[in-house]
PDB file of N, CA and C in Angstrom:
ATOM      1  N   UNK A   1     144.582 296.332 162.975  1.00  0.00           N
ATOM      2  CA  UNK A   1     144.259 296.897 164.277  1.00  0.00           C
ATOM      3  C   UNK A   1     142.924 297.638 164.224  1.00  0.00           C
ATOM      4  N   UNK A   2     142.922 297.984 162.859  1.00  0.00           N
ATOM      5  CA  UNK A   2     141.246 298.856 162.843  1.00  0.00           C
ATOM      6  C   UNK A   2     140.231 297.986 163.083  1.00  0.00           C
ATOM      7  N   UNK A   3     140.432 296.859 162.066  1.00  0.00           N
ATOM      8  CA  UNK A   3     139.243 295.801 162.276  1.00  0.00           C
ATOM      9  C   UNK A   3     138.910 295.627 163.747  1.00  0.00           C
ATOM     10  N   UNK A   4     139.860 295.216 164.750  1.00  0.00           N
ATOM     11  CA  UNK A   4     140.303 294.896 166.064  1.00  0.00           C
ATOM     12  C   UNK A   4     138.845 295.845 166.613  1.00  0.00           C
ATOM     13  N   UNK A   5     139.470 297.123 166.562  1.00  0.00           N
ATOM     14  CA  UNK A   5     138.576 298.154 166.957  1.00  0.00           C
ATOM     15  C   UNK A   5     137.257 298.583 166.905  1.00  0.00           C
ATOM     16  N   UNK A   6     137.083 298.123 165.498  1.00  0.00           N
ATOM     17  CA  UNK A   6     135.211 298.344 164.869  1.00  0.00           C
ATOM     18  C   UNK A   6     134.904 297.244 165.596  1.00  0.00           C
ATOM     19  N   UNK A   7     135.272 295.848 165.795  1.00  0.00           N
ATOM     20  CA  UNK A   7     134.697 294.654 166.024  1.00  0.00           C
ATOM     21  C   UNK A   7     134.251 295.097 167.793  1.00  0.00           C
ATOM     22  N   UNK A   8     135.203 295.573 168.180  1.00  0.00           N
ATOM     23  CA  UNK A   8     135.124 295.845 170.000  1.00  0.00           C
ATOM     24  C   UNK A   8     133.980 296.935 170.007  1.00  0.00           C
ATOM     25  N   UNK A   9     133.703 297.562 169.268  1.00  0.00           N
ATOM     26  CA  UNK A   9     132.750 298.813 169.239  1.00  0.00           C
ATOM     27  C   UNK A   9     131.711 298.059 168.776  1.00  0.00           C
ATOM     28  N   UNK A  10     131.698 297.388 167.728  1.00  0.00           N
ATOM     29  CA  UNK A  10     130.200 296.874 167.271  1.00  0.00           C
ATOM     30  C   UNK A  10     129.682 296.079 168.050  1.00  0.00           C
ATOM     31  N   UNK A  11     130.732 295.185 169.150  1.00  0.00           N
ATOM     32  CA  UNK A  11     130.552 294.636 170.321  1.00  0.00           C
ATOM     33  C   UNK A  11     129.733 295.474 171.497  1.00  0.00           C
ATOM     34  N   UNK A  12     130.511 296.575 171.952  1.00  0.00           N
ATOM     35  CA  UNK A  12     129.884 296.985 172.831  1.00  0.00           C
ATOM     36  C   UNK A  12     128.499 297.745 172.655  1.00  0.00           C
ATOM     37  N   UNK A  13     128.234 297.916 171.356  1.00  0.00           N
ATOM     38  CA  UNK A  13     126.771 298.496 170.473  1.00  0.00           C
ATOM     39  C   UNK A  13     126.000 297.778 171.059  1.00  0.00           C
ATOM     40  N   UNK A  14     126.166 296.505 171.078  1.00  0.00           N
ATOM     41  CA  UNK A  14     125.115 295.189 170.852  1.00  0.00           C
ATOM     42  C   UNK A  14     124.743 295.358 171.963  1.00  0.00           C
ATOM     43  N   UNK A  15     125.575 295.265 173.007  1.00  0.00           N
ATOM     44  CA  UNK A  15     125.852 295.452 174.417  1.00  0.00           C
ATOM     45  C   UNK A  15     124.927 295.883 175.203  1.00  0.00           C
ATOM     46  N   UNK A  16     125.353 297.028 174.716  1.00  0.00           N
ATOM     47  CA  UNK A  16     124.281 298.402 175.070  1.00  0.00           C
ATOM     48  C   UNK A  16     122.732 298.456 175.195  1.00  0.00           C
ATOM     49  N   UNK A  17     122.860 298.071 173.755  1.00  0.00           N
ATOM     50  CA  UNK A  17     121.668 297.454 173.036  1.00  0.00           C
ATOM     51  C   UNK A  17     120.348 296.246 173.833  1.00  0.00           C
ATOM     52  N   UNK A  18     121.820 295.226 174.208  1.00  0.00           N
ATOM     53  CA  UNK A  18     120.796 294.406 175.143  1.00  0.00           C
ATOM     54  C   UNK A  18     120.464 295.036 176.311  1.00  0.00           C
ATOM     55  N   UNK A  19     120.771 295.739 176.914  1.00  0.00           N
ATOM     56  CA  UNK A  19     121.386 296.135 178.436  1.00  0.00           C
ATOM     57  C   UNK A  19     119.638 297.183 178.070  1.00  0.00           C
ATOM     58  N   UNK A  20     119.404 297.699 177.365  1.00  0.00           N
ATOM     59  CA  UNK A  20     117.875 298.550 176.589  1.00  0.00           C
ATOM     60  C   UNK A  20     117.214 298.469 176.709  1.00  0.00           C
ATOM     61  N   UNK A  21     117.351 297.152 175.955  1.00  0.00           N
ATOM     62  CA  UNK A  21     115.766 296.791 175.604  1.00  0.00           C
ATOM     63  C   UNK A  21     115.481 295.328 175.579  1.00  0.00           C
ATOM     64  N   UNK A  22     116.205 294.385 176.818  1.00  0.00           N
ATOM     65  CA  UNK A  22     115.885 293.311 177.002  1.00  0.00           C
ATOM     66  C   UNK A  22     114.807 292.700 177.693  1.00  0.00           C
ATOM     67  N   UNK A  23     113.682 291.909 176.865  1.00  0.00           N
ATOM     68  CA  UNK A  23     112.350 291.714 177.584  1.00  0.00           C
ATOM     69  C   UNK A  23     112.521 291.783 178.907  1.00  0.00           C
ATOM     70  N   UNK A  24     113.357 290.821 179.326  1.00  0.00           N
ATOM     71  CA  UNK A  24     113.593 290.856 181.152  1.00  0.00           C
ATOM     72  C   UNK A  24     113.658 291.939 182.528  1.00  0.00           C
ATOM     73  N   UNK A  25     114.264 293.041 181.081  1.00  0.00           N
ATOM     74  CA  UNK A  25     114.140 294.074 181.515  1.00  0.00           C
ATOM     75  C   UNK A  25     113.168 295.388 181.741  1.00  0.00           C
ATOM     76  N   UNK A  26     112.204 295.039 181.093  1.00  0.00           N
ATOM     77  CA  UNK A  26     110.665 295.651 180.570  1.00  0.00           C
ATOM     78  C   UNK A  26     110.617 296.326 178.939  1.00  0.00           C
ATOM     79  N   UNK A  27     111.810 295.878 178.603  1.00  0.00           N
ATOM     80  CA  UNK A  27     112.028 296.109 176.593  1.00  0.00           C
ATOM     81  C   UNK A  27     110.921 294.913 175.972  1.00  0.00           C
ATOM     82  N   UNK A  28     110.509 295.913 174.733  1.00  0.00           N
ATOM     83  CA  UNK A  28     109.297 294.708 173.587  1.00  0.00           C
ATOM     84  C   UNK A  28     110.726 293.947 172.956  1.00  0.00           C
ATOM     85  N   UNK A  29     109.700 292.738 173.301  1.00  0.00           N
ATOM     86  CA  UNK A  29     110.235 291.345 173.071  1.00  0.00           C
ATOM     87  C   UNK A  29     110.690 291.211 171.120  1.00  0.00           C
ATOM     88  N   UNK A  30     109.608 291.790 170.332  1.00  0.00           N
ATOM     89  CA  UNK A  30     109.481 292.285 168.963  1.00  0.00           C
ATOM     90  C   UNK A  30     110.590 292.714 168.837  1.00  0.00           C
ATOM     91  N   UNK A  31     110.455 293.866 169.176  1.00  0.00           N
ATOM     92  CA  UNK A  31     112.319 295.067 168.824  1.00  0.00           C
ATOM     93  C   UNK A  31     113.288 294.644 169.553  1.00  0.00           C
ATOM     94  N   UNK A  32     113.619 293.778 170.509  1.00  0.00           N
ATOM     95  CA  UNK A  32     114.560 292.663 170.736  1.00  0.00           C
ATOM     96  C   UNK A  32     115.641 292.244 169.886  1.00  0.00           C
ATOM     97  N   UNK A  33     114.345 291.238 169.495  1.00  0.00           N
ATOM     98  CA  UNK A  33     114.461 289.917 168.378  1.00  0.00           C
ATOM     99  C   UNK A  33     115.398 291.098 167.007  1.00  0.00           C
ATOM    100  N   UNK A  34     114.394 291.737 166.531  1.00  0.00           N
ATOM    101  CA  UNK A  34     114.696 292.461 165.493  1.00  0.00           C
ATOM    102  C   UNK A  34     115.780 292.784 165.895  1.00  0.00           C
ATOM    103  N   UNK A  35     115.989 293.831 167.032  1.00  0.00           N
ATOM    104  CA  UNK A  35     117.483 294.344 166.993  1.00  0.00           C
ATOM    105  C   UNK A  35     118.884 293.355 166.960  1.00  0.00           C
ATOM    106  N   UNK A  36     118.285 292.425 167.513  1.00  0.00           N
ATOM    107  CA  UNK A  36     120.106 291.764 167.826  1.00  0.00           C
ATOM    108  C   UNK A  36     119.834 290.790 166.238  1.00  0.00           C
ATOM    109  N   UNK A  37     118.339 289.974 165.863  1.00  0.00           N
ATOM    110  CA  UNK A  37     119.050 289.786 163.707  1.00  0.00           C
ATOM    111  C   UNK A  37     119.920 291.115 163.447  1.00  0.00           C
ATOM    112  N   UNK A  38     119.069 292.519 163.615  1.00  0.00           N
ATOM    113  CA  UNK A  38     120.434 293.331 162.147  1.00  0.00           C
ATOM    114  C   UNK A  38     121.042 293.532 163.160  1.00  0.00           C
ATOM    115  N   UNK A  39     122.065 293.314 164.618  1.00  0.00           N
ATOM    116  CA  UNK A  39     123.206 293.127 164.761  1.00  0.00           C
ATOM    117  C   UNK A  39     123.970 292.099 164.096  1.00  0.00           C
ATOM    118  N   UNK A  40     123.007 290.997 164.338  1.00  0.00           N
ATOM    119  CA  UNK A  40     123.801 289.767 163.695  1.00  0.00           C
ATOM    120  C   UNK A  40     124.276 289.652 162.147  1.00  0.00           C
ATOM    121  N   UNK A  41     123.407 290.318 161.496  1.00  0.00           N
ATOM    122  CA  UNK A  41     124.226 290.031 159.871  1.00  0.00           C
ATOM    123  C   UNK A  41     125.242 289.947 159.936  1.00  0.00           C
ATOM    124  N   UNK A  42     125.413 289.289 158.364  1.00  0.00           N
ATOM    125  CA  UNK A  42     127.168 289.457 158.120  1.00  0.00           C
ATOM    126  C   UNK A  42     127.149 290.623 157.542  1.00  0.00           C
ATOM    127  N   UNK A  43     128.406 291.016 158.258  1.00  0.00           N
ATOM    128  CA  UNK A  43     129.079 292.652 157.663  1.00  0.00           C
ATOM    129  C   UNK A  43     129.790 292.564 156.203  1.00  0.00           C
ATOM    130  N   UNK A  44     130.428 291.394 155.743  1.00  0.00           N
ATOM    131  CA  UNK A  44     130.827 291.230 154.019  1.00  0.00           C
ATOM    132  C   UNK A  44     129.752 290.134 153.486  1.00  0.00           C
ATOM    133  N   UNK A  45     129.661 291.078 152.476  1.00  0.00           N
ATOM    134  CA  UNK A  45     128.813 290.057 151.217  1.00  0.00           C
ATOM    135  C   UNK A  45     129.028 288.761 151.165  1.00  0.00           C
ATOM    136  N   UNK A  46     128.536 287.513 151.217  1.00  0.00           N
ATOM    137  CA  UNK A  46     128.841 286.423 151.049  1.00  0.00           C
ATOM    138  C   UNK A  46     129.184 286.001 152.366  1.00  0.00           C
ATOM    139  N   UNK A  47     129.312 286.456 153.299  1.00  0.00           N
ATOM    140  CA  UNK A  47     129.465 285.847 154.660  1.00  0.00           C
ATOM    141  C   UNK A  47     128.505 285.317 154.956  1.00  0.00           C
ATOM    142  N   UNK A  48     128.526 283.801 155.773  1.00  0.00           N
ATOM    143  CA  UNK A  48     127.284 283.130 156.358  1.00  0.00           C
ATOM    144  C   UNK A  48     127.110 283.902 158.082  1.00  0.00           C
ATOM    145  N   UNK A  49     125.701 284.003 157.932  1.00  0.00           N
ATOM    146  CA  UNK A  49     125.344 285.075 159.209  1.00  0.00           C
ATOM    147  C   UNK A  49     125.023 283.835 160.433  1.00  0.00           C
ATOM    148  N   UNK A  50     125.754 284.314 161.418  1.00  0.00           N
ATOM    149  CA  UNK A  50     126.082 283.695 163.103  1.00  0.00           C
ATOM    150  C   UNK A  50     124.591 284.171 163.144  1.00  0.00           C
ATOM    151  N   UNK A  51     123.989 283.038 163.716  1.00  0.00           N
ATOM    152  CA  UNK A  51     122.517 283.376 165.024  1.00  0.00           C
ATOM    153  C   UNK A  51     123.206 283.116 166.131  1.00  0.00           C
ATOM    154  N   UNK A  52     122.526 284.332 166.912  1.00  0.00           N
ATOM    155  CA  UNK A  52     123.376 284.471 168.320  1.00  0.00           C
ATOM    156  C   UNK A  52     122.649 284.622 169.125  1.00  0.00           C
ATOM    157  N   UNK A  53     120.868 284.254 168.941  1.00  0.00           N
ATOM    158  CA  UNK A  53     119.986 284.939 169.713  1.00  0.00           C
ATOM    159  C   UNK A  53     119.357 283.057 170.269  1.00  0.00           C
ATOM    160  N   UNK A  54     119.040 282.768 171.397  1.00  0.00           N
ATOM    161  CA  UNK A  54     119.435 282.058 172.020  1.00  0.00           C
ATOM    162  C   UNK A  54     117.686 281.875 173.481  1.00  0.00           C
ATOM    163  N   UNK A  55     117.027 281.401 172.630  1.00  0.00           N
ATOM    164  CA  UNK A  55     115.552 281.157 173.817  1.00  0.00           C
ATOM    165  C   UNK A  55     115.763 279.940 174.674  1.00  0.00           C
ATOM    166  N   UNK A  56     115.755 280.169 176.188  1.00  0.00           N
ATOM    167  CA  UNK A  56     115.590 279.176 176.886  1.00  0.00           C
ATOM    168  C   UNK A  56     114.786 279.343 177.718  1.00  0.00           C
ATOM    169  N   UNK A  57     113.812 278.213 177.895  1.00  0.00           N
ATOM    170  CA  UNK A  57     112.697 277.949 178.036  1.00  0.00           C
ATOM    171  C   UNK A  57     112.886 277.748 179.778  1.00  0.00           C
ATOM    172  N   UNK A  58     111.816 278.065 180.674  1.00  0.00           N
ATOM    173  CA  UNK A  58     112.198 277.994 182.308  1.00  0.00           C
ATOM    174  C   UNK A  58     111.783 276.542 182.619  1.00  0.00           C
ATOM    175  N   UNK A  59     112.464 276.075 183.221  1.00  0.00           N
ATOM    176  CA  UNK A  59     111.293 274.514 183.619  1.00  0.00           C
ATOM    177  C   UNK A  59     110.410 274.656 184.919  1.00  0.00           C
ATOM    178  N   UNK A  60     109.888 273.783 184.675  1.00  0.00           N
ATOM    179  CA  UNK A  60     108.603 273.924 186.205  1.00  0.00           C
ATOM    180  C   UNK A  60     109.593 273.825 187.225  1.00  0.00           C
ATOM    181  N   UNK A  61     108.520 274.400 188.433  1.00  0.00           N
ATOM    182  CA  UNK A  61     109.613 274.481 189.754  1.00  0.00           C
ATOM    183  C   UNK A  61     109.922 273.506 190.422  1.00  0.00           C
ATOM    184  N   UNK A  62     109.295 272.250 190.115  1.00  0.00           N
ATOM    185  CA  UNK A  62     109.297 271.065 190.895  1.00  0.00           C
ATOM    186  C   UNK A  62     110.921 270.043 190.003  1.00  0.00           C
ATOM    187  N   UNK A  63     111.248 270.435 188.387  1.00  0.00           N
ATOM    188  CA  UNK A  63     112.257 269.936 187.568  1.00  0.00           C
ATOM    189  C   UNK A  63     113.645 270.497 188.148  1.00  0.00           C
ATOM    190  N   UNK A  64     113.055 272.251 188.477  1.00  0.00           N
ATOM    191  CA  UNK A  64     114.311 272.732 189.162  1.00  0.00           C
ATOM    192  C   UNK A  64     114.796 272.304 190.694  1.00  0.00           C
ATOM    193  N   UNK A  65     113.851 272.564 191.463  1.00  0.00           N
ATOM    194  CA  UNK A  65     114.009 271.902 192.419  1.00  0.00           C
ATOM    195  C   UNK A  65     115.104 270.364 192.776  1.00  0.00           C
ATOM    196  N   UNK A  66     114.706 269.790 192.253  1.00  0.00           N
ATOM    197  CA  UNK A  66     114.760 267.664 191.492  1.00  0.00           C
ATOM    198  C   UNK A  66     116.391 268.031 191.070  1.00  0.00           C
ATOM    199  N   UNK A  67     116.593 268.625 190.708  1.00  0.00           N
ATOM    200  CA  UNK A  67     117.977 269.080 189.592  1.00  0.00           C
ATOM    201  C   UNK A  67     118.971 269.806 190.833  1.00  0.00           C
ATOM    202  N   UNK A  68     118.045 270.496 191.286  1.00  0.00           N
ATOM    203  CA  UNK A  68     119.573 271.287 192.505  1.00  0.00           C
ATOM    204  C   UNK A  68     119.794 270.090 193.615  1.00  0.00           C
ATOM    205  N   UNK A  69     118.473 268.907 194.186  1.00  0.00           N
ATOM    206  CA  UNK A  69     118.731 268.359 194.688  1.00  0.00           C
ATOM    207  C   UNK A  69     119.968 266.996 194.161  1.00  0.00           C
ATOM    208  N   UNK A  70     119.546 266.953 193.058  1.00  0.00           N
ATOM    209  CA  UNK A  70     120.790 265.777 192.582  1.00  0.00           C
ATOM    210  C   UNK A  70     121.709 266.305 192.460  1.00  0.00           C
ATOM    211  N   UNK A  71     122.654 267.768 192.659  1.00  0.00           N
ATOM    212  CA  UNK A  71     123.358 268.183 192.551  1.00  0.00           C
ATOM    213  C   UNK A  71     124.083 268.481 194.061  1.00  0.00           C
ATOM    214  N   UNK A  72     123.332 268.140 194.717  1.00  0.00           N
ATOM    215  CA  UNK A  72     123.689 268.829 196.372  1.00  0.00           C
ATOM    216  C   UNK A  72     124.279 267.120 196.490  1.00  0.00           C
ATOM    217  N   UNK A  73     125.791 267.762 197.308  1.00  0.00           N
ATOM    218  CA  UNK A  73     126.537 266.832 197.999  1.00  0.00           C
ATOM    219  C   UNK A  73     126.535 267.543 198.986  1.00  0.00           C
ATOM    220  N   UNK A  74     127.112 265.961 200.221  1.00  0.00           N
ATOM    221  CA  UNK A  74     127.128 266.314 201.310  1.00  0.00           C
ATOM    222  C   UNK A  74     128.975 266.456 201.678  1.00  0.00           C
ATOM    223  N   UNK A  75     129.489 267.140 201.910  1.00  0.00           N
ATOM    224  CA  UNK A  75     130.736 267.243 202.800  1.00  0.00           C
ATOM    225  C   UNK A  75     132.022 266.571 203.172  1.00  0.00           C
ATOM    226  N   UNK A  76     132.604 266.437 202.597  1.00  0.00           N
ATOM    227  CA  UNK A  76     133.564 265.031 202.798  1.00  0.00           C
ATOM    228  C   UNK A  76     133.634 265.040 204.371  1.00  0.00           C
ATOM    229  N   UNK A  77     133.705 263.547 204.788  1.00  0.00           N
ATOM    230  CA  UNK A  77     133.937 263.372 206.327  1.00  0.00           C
ATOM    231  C   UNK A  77     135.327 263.562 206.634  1.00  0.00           C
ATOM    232  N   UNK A  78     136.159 263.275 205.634  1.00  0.00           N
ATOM    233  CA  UNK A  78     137.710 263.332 206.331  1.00  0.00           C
ATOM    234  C   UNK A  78     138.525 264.799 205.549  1.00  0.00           C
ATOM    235  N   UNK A  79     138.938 265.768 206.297  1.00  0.00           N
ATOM    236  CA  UNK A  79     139.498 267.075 205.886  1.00  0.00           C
ATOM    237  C   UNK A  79     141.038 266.514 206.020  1.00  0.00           C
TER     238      UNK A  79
END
C-alpha cells in the first residue's frame, strides 16, 4: 500500500511539475526536457527507464484543415 502511495505522489510531482514549467505555457523548453528525464528514471537499480516525453510536431494549416474535412460526415437522412 506504501508503494501505491509514493507512486500517486511521485505522480502528482510530475504533474505539478508540468502544469510549471511547460513550454506552452511560457516555461524554458531546456528545464522541461531535463525535468520530466530525472522524473523519468528508474527508481531501482537495474530497471530499464520508460521515456515518457513525447514531441509532436504541428502540421501546416492547409494538412489540418484536409484531415477535419475527411472526417466531417454529413447526418443520417433517416432518424
Amino acid at each position: 500500500m506504501e508503494a501505491l502511495n509514493d507512486d500517486l505522489q511521485r505522480r502528482a510531482r510530475r504533474r505539478a511539475f508540468i502544469r510549471a514549467h511547460h513550454p506552452d505555457l511560457g516555461g524554458d523548453a531546456a528545464v522541461f526536457v531535463a525535468g520530466l528525464a530525472a522524473f523519468d528514471e528508474p527508481v531501482a537499480p537495474g530497471a530499464s527507464r520508460r521515456v515518457r516525453v513525447t514531441v509532436v510536431r504541428r502540421r501546416p494549416l492547409l494538412v489540418r484543415l484536409l484531415r477535419i474535412l475527411a472526417r466531417h460526415r454529413r447526418p443520417a437522412r433517416v432518424r
